[in-house]
Protein backbone atom coordinates (compact mmCIF):
# COMPACT_ATOMS: atom_id res chain seq x y z
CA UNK A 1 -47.21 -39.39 59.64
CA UNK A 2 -48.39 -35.75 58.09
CA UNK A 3 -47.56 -32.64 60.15
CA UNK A 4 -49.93 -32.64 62.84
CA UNK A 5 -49.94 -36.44 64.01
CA UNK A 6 -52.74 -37.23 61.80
CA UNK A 7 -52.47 -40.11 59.33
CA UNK A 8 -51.06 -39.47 56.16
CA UNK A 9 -53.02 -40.40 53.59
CA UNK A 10 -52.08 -42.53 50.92
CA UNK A 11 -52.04 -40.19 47.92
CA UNK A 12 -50.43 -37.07 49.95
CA UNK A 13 -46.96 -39.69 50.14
CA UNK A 14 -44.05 -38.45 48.19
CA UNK A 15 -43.87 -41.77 46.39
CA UNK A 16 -47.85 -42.13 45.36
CA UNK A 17 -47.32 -39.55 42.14
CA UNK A 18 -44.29 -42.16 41.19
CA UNK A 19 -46.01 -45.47 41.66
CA UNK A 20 -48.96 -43.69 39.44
CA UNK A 21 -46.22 -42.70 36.70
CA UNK A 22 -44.82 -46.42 36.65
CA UNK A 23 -48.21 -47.89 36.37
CA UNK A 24 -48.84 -45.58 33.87
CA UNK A 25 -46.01 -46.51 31.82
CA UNK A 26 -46.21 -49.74 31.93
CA UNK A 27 -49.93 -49.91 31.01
CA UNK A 28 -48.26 -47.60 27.66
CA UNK A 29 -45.60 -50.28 27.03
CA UNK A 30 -48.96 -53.20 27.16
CA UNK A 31 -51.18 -51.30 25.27
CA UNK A 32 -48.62 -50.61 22.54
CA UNK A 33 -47.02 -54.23 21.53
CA UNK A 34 -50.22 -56.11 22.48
CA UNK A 35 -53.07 -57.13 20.26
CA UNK A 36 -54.51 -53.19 20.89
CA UNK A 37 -51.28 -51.76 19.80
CA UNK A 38 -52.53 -50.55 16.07
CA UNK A 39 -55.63 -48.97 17.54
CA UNK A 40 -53.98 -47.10 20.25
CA UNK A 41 -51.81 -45.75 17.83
CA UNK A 42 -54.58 -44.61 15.95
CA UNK A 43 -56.36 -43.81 18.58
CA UNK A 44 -53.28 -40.92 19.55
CA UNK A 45 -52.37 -39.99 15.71
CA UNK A 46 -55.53 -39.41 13.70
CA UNK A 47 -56.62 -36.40 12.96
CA UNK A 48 -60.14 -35.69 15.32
CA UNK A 49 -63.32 -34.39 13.01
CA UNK A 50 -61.02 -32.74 9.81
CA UNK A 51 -59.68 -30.22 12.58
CA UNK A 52 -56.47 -28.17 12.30
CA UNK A 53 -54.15 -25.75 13.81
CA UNK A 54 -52.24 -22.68 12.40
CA UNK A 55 -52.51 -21.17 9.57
CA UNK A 56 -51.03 -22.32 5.71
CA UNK A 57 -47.76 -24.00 6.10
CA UNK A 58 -47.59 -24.15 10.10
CA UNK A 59 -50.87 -25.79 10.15
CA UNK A 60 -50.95 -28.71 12.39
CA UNK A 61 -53.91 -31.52 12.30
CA UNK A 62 -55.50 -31.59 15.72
CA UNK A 63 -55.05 -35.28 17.46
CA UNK A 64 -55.21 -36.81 20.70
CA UNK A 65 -51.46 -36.35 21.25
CA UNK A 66 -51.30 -32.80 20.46
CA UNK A 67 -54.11 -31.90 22.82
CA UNK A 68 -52.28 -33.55 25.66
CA UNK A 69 -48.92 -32.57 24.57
CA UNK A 70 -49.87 -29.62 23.76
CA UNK A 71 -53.30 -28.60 25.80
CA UNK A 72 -53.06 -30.58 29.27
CA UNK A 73 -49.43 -29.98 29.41
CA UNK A 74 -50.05 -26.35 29.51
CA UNK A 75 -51.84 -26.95 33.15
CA UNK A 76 -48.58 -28.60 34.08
CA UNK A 77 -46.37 -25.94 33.25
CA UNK A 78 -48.80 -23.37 34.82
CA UNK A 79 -48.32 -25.71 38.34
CA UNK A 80 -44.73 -25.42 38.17
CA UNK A 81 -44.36 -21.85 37.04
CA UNK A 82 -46.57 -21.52 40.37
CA UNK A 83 -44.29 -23.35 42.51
CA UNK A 84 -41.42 -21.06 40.71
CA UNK A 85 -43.12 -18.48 41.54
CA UNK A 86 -43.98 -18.69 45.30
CA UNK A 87 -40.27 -19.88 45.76
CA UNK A 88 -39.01 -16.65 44.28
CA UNK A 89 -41.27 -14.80 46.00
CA UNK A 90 -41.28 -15.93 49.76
CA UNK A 91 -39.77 -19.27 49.39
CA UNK A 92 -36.04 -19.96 49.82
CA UNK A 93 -35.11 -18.20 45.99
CA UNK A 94 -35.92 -14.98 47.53
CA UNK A 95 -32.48 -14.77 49.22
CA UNK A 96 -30.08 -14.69 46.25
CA UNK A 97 -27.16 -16.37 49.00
CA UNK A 98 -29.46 -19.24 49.85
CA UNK A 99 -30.53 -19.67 46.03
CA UNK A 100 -26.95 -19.13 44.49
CA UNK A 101 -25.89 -22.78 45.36
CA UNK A 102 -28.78 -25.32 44.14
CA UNK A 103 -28.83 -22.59 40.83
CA UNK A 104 -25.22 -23.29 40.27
CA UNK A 105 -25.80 -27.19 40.93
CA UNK A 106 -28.58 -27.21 38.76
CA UNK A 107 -27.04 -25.44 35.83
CA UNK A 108 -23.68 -27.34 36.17
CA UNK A 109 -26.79 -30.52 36.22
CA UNK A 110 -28.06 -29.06 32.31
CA UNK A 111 -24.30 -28.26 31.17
CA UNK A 112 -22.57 -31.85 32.01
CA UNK A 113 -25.23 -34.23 30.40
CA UNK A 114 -25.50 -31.40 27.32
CA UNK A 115 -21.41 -31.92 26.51
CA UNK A 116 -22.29 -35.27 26.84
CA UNK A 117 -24.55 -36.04 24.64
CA UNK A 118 -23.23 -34.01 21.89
CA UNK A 119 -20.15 -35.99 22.49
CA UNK A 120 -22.21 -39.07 21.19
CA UNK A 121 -23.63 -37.07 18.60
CA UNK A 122 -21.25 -34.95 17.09
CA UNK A 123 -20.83 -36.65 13.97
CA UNK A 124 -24.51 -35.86 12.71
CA UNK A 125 -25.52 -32.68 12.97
CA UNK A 126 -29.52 -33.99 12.55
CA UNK A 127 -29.21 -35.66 15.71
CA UNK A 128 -27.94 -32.64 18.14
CA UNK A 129 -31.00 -30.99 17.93
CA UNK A 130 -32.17 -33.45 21.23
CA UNK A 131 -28.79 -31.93 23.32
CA UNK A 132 -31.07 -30.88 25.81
CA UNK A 133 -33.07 -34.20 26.44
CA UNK A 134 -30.70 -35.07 29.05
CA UNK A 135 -30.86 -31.76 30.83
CA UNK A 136 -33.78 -32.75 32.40
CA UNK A 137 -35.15 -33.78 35.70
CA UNK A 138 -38.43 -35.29 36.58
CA UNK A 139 -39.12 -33.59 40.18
CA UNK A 140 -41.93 -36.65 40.81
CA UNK A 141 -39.69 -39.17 40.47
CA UNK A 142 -36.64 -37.98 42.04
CA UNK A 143 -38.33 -37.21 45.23
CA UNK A 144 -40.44 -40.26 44.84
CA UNK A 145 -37.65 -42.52 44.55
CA UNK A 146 -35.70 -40.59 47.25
CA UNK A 147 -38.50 -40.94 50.55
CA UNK A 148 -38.19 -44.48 49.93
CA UNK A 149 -34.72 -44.40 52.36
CA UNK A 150 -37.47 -42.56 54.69
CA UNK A 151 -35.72 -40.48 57.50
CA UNK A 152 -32.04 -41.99 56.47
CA UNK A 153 -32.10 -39.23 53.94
CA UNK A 154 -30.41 -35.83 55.76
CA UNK A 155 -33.65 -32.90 55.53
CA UNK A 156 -30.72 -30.60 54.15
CA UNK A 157 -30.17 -33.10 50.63
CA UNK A 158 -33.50 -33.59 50.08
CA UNK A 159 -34.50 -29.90 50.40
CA UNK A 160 -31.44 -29.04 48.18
CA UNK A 161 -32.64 -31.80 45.69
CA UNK A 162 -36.20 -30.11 45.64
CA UNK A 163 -34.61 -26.52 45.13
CA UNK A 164 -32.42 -28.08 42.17
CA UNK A 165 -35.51 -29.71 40.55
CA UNK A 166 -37.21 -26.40 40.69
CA UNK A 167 -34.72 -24.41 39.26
CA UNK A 168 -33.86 -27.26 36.33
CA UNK A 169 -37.65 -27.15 35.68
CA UNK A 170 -37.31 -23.61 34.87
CA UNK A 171 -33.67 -23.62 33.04
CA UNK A 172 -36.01 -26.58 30.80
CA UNK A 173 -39.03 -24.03 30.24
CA UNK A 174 -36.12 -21.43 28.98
CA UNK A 175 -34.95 -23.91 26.43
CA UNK A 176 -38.08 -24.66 25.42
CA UNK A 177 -38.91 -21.12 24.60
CA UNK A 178 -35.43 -20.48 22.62
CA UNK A 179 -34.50 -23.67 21.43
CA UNK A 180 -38.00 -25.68 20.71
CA UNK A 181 -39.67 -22.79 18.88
CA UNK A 182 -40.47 -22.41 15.02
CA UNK A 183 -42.23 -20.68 12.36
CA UNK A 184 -42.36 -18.03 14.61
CA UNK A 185 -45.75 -15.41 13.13
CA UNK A 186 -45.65 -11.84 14.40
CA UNK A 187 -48.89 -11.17 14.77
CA UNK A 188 -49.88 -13.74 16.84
CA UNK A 189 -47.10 -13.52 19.24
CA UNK A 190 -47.97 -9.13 19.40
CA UNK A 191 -51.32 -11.38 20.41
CA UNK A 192 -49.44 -13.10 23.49
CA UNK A 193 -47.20 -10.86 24.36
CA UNK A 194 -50.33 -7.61 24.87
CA UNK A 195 -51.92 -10.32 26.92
CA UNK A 196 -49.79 -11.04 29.24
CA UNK A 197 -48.89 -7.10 29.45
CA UNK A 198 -53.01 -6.41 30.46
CA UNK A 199 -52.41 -9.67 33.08
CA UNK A 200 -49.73 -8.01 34.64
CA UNK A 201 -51.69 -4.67 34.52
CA UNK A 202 -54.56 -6.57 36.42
CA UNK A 203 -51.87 -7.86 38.78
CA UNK A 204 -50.40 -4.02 39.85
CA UNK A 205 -54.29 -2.98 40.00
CA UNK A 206 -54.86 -5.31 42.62
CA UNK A 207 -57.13 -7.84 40.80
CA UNK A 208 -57.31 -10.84 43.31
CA UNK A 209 -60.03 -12.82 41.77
CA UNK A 210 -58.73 -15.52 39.98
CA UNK A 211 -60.99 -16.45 36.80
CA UNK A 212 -60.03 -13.29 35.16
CA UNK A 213 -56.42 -14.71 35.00
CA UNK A 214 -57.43 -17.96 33.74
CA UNK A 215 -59.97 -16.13 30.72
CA UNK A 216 -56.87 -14.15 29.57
CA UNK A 217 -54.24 -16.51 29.88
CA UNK A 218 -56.65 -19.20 27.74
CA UNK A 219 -56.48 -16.53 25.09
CA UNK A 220 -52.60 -16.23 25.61
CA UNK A 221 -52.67 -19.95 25.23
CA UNK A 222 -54.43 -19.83 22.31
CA UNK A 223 -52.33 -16.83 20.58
CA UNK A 224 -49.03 -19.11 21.30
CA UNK A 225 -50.82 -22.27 19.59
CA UNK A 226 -50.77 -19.74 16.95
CA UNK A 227 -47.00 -18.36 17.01
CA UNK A 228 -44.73 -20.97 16.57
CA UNK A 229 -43.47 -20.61 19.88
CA UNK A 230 -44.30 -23.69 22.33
CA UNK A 231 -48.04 -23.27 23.82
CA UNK A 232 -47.21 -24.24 27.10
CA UNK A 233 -45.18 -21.44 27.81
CA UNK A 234 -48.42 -19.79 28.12
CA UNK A 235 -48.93 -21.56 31.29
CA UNK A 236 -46.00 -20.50 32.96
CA UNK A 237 -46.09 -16.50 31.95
CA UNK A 238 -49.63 -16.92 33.62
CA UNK A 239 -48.53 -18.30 36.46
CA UNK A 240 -46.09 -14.72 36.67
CA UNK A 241 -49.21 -12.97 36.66
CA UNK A 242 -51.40 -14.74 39.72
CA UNK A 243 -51.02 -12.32 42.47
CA UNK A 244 -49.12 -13.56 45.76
CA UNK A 245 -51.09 -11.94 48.76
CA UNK A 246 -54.46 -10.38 49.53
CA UNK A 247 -55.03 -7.98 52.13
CA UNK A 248 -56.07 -10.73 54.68
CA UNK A 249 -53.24 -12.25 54.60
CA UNK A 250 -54.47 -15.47 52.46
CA UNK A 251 -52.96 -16.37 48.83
CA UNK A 252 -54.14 -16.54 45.75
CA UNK A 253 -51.14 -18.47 44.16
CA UNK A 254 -51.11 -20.88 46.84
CA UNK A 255 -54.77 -21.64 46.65
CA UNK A 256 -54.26 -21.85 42.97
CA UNK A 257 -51.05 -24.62 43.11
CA UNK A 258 -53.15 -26.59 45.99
CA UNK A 259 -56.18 -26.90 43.99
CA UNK A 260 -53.88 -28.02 40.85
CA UNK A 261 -51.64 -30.46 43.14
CA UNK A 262 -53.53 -33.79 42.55
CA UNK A 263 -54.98 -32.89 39.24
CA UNK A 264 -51.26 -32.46 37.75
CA UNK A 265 -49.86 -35.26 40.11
CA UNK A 266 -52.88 -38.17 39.31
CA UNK A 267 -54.37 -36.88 36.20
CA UNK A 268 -52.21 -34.39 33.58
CA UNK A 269 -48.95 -36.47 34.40
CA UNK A 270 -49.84 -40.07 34.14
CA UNK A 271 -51.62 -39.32 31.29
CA UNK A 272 -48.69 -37.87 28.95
CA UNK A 273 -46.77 -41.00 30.53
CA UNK A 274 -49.28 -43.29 29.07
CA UNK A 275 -48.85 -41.46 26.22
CA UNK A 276 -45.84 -40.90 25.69
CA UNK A 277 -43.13 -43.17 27.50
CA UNK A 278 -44.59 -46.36 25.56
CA UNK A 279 -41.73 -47.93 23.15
CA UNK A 280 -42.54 -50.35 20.55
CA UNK A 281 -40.33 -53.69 21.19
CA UNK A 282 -41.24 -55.03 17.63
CA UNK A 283 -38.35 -54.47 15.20
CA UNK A 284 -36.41 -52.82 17.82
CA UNK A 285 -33.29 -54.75 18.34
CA UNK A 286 -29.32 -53.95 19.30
CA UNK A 287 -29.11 -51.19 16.84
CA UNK A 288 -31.77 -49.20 18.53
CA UNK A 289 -30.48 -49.86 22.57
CA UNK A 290 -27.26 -48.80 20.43
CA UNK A 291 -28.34 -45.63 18.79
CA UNK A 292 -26.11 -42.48 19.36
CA UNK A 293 -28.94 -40.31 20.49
CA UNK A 294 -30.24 -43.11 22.95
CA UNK A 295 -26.09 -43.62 23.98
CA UNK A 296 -26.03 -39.96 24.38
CA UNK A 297 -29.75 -39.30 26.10
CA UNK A 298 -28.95 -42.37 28.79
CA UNK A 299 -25.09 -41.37 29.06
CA UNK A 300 -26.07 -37.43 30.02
CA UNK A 301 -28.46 -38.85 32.47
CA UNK A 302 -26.34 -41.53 34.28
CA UNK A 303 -22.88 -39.72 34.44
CA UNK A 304 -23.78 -36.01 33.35
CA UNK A 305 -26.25 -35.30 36.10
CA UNK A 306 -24.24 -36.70 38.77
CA UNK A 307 -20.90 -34.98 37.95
CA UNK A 308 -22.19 -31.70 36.69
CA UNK A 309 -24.13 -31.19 39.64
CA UNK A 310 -21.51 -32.53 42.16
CA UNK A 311 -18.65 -30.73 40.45
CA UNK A 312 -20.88 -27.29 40.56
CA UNK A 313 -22.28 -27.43 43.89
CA UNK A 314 -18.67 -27.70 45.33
CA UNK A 315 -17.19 -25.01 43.39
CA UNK A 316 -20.02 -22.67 44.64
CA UNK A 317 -19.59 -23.87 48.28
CA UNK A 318 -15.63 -23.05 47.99
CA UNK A 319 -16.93 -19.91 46.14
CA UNK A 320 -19.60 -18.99 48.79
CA UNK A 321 -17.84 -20.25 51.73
CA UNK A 322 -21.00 -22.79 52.15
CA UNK A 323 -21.03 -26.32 53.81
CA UNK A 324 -22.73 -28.90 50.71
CA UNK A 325 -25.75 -29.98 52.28
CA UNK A 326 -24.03 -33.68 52.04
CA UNK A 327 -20.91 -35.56 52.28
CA UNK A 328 -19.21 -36.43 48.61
CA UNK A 329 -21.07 -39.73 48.09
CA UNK A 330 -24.49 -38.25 49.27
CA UNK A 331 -24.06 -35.59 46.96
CA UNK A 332 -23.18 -38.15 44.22
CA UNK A 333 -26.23 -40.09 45.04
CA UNK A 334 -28.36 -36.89 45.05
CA UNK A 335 -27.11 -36.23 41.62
CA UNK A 336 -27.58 -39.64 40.44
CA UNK A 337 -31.30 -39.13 41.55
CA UNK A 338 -31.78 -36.09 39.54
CA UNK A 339 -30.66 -38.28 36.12
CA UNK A 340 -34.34 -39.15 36.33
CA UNK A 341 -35.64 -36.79 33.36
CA UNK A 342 -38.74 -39.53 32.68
CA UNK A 343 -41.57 -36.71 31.86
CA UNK A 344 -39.64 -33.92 31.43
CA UNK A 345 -37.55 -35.54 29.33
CA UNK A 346 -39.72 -37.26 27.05
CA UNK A 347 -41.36 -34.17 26.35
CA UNK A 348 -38.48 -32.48 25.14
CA UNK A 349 -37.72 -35.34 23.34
CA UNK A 350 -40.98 -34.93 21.27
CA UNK A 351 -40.06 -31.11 20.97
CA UNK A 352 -37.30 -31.91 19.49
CA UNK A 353 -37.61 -35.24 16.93
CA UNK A 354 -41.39 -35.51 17.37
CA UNK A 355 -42.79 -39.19 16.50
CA UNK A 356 -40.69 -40.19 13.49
CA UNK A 357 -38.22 -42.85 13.41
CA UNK A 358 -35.95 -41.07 16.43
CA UNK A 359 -38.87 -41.33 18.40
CA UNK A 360 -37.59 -45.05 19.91
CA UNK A 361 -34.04 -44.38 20.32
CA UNK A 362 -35.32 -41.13 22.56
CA UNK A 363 -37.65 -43.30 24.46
CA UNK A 364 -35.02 -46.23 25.17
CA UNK A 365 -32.37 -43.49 26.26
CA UNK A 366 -34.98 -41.57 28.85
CA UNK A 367 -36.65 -44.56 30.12
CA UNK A 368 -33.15 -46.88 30.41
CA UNK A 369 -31.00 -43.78 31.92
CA UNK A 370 -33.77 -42.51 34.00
CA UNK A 371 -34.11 -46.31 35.49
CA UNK A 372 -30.40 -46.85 35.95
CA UNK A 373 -30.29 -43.71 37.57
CA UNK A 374 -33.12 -44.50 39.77
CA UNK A 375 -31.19 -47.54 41.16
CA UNK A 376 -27.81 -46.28 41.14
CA UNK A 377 -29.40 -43.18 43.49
CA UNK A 378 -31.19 -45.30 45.62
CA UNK A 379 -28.14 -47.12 46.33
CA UNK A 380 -25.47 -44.66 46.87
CA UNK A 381 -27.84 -42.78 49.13
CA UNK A 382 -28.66 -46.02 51.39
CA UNK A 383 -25.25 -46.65 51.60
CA UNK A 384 -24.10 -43.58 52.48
CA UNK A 385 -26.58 -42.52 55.11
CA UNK A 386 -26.53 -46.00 56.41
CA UNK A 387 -25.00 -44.43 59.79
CA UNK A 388 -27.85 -42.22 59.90
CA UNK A 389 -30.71 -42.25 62.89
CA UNK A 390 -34.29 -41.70 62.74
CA UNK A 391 -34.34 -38.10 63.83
CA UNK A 392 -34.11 -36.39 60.37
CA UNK A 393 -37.51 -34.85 59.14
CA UNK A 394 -38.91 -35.92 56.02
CA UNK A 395 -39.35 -33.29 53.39
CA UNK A 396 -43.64 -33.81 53.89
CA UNK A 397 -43.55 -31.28 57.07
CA UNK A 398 -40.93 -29.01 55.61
CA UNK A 399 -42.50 -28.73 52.64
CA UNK A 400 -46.42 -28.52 54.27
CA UNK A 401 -44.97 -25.59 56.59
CA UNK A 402 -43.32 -23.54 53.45
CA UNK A 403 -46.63 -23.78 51.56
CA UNK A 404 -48.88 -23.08 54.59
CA UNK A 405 -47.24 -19.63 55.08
CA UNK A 406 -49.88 -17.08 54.52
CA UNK A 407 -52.66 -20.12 53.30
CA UNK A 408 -55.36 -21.63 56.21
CA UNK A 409 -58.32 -22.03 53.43
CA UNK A 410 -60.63 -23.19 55.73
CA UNK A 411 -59.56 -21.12 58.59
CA UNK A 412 -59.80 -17.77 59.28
CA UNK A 413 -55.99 -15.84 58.85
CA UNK A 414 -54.61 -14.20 62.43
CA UNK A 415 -55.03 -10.58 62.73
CA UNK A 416 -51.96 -8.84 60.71
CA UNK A 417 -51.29 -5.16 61.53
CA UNK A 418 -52.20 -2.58 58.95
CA UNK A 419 -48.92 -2.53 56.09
CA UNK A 420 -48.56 -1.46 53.08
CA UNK A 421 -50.15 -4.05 50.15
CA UNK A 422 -47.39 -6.21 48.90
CA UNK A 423 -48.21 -6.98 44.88
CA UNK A 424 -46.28 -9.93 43.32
């Protein structure tokens, strides 16, 4: 049931955006070792109409895959820089005591499968440039595969899962931008950075309105196409920018991340699954499944995310004085959960070897780790909150009340006595 009593609707369940990011993949893996396979290859890799981006030697031919990876995607990251932002803002981050422990679990959840994977991958140095594949975690997923144990699941784990997806999302963007950035040109990136400066200008002014944010940070998009450094960053300094509150009380941030929701979720999402996560079987054999950086990418996912988070969270409750929000094998289970990088961790993957010949081994790694942890997770948890009733909440309500704070769209805001204008 949705807060309220009323019926929840099919595509507001935690689990819808996962079932559409299975079908999705699964549709890639058909349409790429059937009879169609050639022309949907061609169909993602040739050039469209002679186009190009960048200039001289950083020029890049315009395709179907580097407008999603690189266009769509953008919207995604502007979603989650959103979500980042309202958390920091008036969401749980805001209190650096309640924020210190899923930040340490998540961090100790991007070190573990890191070491690991550069264990794998030590001996050739071409290959470590993918250590942060396994870093990642695919909040979708993890939550999807999680309300599937329904009210079994403790309201504490699942929030602290949420938190630790959040925060990973945004340790990933900060790789990204250091790690996942070349042929960097100056003049381009004076271009970005000037933009975002006037966005934040427009933010201290008290610009509410929304499309002027949206104009300039298309241009900032456009001058980090140009820069070397990845273009979807663009989407989450914009999201920095969107102010928080207007003087009635209602949100332009929020209004912004609920109108994106279900585009991101249904449309930007299943589409880089399809493609993306597809693997070509033919002429893959034992070698491939065997492949250091696939070892390494399914390894960090499996084992890395579970003890590096686990291990973290309990040094920061000793640390903080802090109950975990789980017994130990919860907390493993949690963990395991989070080893499901799937989009986040394909698209680092392509950052980082692109669509040449490590391309299979990457997919094979992310899709077979993210799976095993998937299972794994889904078992631990059941049988450790096996003992547990019906009376937990499930993270729908929680989650609806956190984002309806300051946000009725369609109904007028109560009367707030006169303060001073808060500008975020």
């Amino acid at each position: 049931m949705a807060a309220g009593g009323e019926a929840q609707r099919w595509w507001e369940r935690d689990t819808a955006p996962g079932y559409i990011l299975l079908a999705a993949t699964v549709l890639s893996f058909l349409l790429l070792n059937g009879p169609t396979g050639e022309a949907f290859h061609h169909l993602l890799e040739d050039q469209i109409a002679g186009l190009s981006v960048g200039l001289g030697a950083a020029a890049h031919p315009v395709n179907l895959h580097l407008v999603i990876n690189d266009g769509l995607m953008v919207v995604f990251f502007l979603y989650v820089g959103l979500e980042l932002k309202r958390e920091t803002v008036e969401g749980p981050f805001k209190n650096p005591r309640e924020a210190a422990l899923p930040m340490v679990g998540a961090l100790g959840g991007m070190a573990a499968p890191a070491l690991i994977y550069i264990a794998f991958n030590a001996h050739e140095p071409a290959y470590l440039r993918g250590w942060a594949i396994p870093s990642a975690t695919d909040i979708a997923f993890a939550i999807g595969v999680m309300s599937l144990l329904g009210p079994r699941v403790p309201s504490g784990l699942r929030l602290f899962l949420l938190a630790l997806a959040i925060i990973d999302d945004l340790g990933a963007i900060v790789v990204i931008a250091l790690f996942y950035s070349t042929h960097l040109t100056g003049w381009a990136l004076g271009g970005a950075a000037v933009t975002f400066g006037v966005m934040l200008l427009m933010n201290r002014a008290g610009v509410k309105a929304l499309p002027p944010f949206w104009i300039l940070g298309a241009a900032m998009w456009g001058f980090m196409l140009l820069s070397g450094v990845h273009a979807t960053i663009a989407g989450v300094l914009t999201a920095m920018t969107v102010p928080m509150r207007q003087p009635d009380g209602r949100s332009p941030l929020i209004a912004a991340e609920h109108t994106l929701k279900y585009w991101v979720q249904f449309g930007i999402m299943p589409i880089f699954a399809l493609v993306n996560a597809g693997v070509v079987l033919h002429g893959a054999g034992v070698e491939t499944l065997l492949h250091p950086v696939a070892l390494g990418i399914a390894a960090g996912l499996v084992l890395g995310k579970p003890i590096g988070i686990t291990l973290a969270s309990y040094i920061a409750c000793a640390a903080l004085k802090q109950r975990a929000p789980g017994n130990l094998a919860q907390m493993i289970g949690m963990g395991m959960l989070a080893g499901i990088g799937f989009t986040m961790s394909l698209f680092i993957g392509n950052l980082a070897f692109g669509s040449g010949d490590l391309a299979t081994p990457v997919r094979f790694g992310v899709l077979g780790g993210s799976l095993v942890s998937a299972a794994l997770g889904l078992a631990m948890l059941w049988w450790s909150c096996r003992t547990i009733g019906g009376a937990h909440e499930t993270l729908g309500p929680d989650e609806d009340r956190a984002e309806e704070r300051g946000l009725i769209e369609d109904i007028d805001p109560p009367a707030q006595p006169d303060r001073p204008e808060r500008r975020n």
